[in-house]
C-alpha atoms as a PDB file:
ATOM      1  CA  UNK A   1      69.419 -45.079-152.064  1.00  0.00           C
ATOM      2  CA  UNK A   2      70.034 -43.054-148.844  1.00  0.00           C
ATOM      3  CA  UNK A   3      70.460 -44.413-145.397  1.00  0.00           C
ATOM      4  CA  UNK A   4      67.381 -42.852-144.458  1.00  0.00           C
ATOM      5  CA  UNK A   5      65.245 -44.280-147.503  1.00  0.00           C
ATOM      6  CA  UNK A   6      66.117 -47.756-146.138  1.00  0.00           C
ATOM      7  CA  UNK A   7      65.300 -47.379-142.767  1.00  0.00           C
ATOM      8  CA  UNK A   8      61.972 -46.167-143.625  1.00  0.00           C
ATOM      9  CA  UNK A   9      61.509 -49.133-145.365  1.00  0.00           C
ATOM     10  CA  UNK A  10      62.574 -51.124-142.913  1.00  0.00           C
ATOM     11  CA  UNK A  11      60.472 -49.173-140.480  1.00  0.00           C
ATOM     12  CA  UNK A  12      57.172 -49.876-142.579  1.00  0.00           C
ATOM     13  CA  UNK A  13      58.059 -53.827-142.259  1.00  0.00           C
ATOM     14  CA  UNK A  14      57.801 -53.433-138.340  1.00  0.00           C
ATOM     15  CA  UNK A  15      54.919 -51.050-138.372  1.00  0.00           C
ATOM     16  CA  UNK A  16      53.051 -53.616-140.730  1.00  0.00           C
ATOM     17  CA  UNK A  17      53.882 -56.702-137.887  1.00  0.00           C
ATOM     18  CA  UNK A  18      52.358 -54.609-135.393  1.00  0.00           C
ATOM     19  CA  UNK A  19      49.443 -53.898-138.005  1.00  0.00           C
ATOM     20  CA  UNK A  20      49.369 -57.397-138.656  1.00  0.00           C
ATOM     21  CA  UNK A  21      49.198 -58.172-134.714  1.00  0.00           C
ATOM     22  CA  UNK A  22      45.801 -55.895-134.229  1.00  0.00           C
ATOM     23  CA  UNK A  23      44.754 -58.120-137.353  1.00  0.00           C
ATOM     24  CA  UNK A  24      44.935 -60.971-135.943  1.00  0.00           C
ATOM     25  CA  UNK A  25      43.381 -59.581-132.179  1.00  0.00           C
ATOM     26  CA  UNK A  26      40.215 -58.518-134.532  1.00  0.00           C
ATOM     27  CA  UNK A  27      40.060 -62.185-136.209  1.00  0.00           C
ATOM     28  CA  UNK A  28      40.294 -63.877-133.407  1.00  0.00           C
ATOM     29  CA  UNK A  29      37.368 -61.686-131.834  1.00  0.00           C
ATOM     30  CA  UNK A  30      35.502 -61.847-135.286  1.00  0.00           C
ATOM     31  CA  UNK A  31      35.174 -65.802-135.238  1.00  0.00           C
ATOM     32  CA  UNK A  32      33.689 -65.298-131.405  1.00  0.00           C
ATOM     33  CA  UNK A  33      31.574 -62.663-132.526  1.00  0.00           C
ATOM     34  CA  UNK A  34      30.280 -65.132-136.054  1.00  0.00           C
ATOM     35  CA  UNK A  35      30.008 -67.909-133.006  1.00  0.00           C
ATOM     36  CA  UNK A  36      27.971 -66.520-131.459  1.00  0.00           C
ATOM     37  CA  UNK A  37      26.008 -64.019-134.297  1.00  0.00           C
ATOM     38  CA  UNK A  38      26.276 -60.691-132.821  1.00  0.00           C
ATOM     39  CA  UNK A  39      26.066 -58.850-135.646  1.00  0.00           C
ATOM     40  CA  UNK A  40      26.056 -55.441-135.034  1.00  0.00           C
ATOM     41  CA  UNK A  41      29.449 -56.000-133.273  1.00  0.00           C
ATOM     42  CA  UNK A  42      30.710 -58.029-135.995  1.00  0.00           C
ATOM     43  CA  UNK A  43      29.823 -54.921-138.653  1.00  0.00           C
ATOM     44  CA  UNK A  44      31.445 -52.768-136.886  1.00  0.00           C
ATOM     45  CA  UNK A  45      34.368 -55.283-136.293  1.00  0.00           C
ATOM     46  CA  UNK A  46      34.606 -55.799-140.045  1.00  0.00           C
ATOM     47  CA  UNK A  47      35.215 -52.073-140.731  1.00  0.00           C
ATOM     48  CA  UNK A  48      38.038 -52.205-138.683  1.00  0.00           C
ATOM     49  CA  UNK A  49      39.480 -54.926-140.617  1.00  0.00           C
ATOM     50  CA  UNK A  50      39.018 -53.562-143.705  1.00  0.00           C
ATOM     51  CA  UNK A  51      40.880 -50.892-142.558  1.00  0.00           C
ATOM     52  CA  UNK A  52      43.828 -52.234-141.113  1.00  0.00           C
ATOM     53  CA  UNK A  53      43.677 -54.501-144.738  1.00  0.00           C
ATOM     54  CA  UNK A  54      43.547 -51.317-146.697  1.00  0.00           C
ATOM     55  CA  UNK A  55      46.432 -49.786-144.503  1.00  0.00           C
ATOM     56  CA  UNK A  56      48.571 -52.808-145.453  1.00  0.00           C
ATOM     57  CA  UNK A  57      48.078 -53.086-148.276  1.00  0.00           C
ATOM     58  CA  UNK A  58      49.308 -49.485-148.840  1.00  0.00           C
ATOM     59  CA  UNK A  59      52.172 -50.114-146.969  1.00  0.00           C
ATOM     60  CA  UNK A  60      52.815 -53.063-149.270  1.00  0.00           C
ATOM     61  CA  UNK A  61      52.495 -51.030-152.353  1.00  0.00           C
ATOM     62  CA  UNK A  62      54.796 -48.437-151.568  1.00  0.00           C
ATOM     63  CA  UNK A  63      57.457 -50.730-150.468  1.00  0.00           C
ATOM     64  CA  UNK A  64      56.812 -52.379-154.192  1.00  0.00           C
ATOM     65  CA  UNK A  65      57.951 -48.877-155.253  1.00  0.00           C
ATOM     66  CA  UNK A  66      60.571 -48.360-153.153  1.00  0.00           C
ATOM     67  CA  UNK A  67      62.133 -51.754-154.724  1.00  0.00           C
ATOM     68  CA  UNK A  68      61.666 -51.162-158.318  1.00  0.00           C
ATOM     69  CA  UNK A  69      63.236 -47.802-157.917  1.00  0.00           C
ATOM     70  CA  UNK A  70      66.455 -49.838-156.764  1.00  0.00           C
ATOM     71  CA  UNK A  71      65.753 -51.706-159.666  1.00  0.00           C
ATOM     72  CA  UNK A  72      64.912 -54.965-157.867  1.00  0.00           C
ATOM     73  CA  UNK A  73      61.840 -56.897-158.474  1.00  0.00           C
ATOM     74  CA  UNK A  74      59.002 -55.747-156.554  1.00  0.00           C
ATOM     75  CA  UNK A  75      58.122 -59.024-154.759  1.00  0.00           C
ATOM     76  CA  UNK A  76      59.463 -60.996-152.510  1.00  0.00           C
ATOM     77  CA  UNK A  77      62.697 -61.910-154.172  1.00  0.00           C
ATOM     78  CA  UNK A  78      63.620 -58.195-154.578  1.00  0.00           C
ATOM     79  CA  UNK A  79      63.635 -58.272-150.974  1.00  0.00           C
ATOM     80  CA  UNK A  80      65.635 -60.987-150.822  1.00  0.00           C
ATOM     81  CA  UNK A  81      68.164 -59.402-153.205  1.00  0.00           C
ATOM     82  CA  UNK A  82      67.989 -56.349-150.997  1.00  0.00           C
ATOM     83  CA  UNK A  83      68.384 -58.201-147.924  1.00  0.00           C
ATOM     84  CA  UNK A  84      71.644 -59.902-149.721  1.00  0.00           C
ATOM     85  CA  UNK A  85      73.297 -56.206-149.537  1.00  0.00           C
ATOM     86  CA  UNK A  86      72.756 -55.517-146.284  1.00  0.00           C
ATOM     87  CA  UNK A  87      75.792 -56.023-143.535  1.00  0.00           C
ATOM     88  CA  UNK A  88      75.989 -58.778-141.691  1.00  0.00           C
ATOM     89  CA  UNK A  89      74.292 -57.283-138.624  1.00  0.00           C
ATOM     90  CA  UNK A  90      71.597 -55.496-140.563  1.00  0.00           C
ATOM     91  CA  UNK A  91      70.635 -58.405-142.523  1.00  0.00           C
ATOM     92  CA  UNK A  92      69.950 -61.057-140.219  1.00  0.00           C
ATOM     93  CA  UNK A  93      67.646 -58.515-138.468  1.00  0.00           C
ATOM     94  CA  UNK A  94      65.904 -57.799-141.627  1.00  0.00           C
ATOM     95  CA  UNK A  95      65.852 -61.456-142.479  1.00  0.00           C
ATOM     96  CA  UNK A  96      63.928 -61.853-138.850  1.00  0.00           C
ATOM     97  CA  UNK A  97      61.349 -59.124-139.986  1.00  0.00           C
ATOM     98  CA  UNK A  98      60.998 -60.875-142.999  1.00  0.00           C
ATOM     99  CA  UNK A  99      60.327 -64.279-141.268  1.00  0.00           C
ATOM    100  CA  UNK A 100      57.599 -62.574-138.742  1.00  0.00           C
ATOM    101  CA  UNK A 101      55.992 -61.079-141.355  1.00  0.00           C
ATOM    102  CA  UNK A 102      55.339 -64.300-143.275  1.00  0.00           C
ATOM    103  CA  UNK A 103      54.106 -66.017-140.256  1.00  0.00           C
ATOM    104  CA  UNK A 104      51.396 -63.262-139.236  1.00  0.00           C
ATOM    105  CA  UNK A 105      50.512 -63.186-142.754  1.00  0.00           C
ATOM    106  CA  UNK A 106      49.699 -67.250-142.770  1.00  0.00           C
ATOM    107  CA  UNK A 107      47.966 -67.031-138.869  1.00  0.00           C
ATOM    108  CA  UNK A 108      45.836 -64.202-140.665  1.00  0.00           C
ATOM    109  CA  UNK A 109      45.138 -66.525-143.747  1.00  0.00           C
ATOM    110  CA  UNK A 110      44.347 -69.706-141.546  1.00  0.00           C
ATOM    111  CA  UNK A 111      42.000 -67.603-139.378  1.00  0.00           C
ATOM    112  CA  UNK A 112      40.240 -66.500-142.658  1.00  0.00           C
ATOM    113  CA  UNK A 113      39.786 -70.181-143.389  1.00  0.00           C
ATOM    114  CA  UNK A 114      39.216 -71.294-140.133  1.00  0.00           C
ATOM    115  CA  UNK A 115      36.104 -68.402-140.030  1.00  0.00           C
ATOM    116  CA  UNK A 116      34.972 -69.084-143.703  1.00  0.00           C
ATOM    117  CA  UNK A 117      34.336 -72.493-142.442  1.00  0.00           C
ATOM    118  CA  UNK A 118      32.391 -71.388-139.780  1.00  0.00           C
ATOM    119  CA  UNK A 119      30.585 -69.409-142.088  1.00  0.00           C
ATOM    120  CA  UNK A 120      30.047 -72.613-144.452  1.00  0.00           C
ATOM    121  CA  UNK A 121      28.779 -74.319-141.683  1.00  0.00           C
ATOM    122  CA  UNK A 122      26.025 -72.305-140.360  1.00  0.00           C
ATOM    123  CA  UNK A 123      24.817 -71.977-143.483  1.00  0.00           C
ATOM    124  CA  UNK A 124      24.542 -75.645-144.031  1.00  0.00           C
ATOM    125  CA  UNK A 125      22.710 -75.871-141.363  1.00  0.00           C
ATOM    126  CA  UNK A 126      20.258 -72.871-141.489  1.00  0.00           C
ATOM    127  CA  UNK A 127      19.392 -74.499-144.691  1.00  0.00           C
ATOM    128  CA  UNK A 128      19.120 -78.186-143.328  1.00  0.00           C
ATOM    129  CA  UNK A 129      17.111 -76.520-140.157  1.00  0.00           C
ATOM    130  CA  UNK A 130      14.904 -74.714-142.401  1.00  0.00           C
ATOM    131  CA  UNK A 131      14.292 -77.120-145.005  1.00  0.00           C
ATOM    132  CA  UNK A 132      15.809 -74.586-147.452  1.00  0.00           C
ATOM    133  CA  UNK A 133      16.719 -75.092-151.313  1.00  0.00           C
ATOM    134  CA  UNK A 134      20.599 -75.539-150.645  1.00  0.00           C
ATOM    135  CA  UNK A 135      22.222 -73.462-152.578  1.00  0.00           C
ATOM    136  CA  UNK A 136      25.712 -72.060-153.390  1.00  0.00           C
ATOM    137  CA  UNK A 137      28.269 -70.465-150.950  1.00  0.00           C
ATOM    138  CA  UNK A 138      27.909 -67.094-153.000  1.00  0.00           C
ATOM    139  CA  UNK A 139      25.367 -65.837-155.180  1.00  0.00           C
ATOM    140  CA  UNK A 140      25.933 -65.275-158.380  1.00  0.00           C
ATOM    141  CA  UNK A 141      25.938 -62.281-160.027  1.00  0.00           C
ATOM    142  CA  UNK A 142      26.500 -63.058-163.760  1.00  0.00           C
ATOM    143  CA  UNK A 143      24.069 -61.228-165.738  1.00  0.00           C
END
């Protein structure tokens, strides 16, 4: 483990809160755009998420790497174990990163849920409005 090996790492945690901060700009502006069902906007806004999802995801994976190569568990507690190691200094500012990165991960998962229940919603009532068979939230596609 060189010095340089763990500041990329650590380097990938920031680049993922700033990842994680476009995230949540594009949420925010997806639940205005399902508000208000502009949906050409919204498919283009969606491939944008994806992407930034797909680039974090990444990230996530090669950090995994990176901590089973030190022979740590590649989850959260490796990084806690990692963390552990660290000097004083370095560690609190790692524990910080660690602490942002949960809390943009749970605003991203409550504005999932808050636009999946938007979602629900509308669809309740397009199928009240229209005097629709009311069926489920997803089709399914068991053969």
């Amino acid at each position: 483990m060189t010095i340089n090996n763990l500041k990329a790492f650590f380097d990938s945690m920031g680049q993922d809160v700033a990842q994680l901060n476009r995230l949540i700009g594009h949420m925010d502006n997806q639940y205005e755009l399902l508000s208000s069902r502009r949906a050409e906007e919204l498919n283009w806004l969606n491939q944008q998420i994806i992407t930034l999802i797909q680039d974090l995801r990444q990230s996530n994976l090669e950090r995994e790497q990176f901590l089973q190569q030190l022979g740590l568990p590649a989850n959260r507690a490796g990084l806690t174990l990692l963390q552990e190691k660290l000097p004083s200094p370095t560690r609190e500012k790692v524990g910080e990163l660690i602490q942002e990165l949960n809390l943009k991960t749970q605003t991203c998962h409550m504005m999932n849920e808050r636009a999946g229940k938007l979602l629900a919603t509308q669809r309740r009532f397009m199928t009240r409005f229209f005097g629709l068979q009311d069926q489920q939230a997803y089709p399914d596609f068991r053969v």
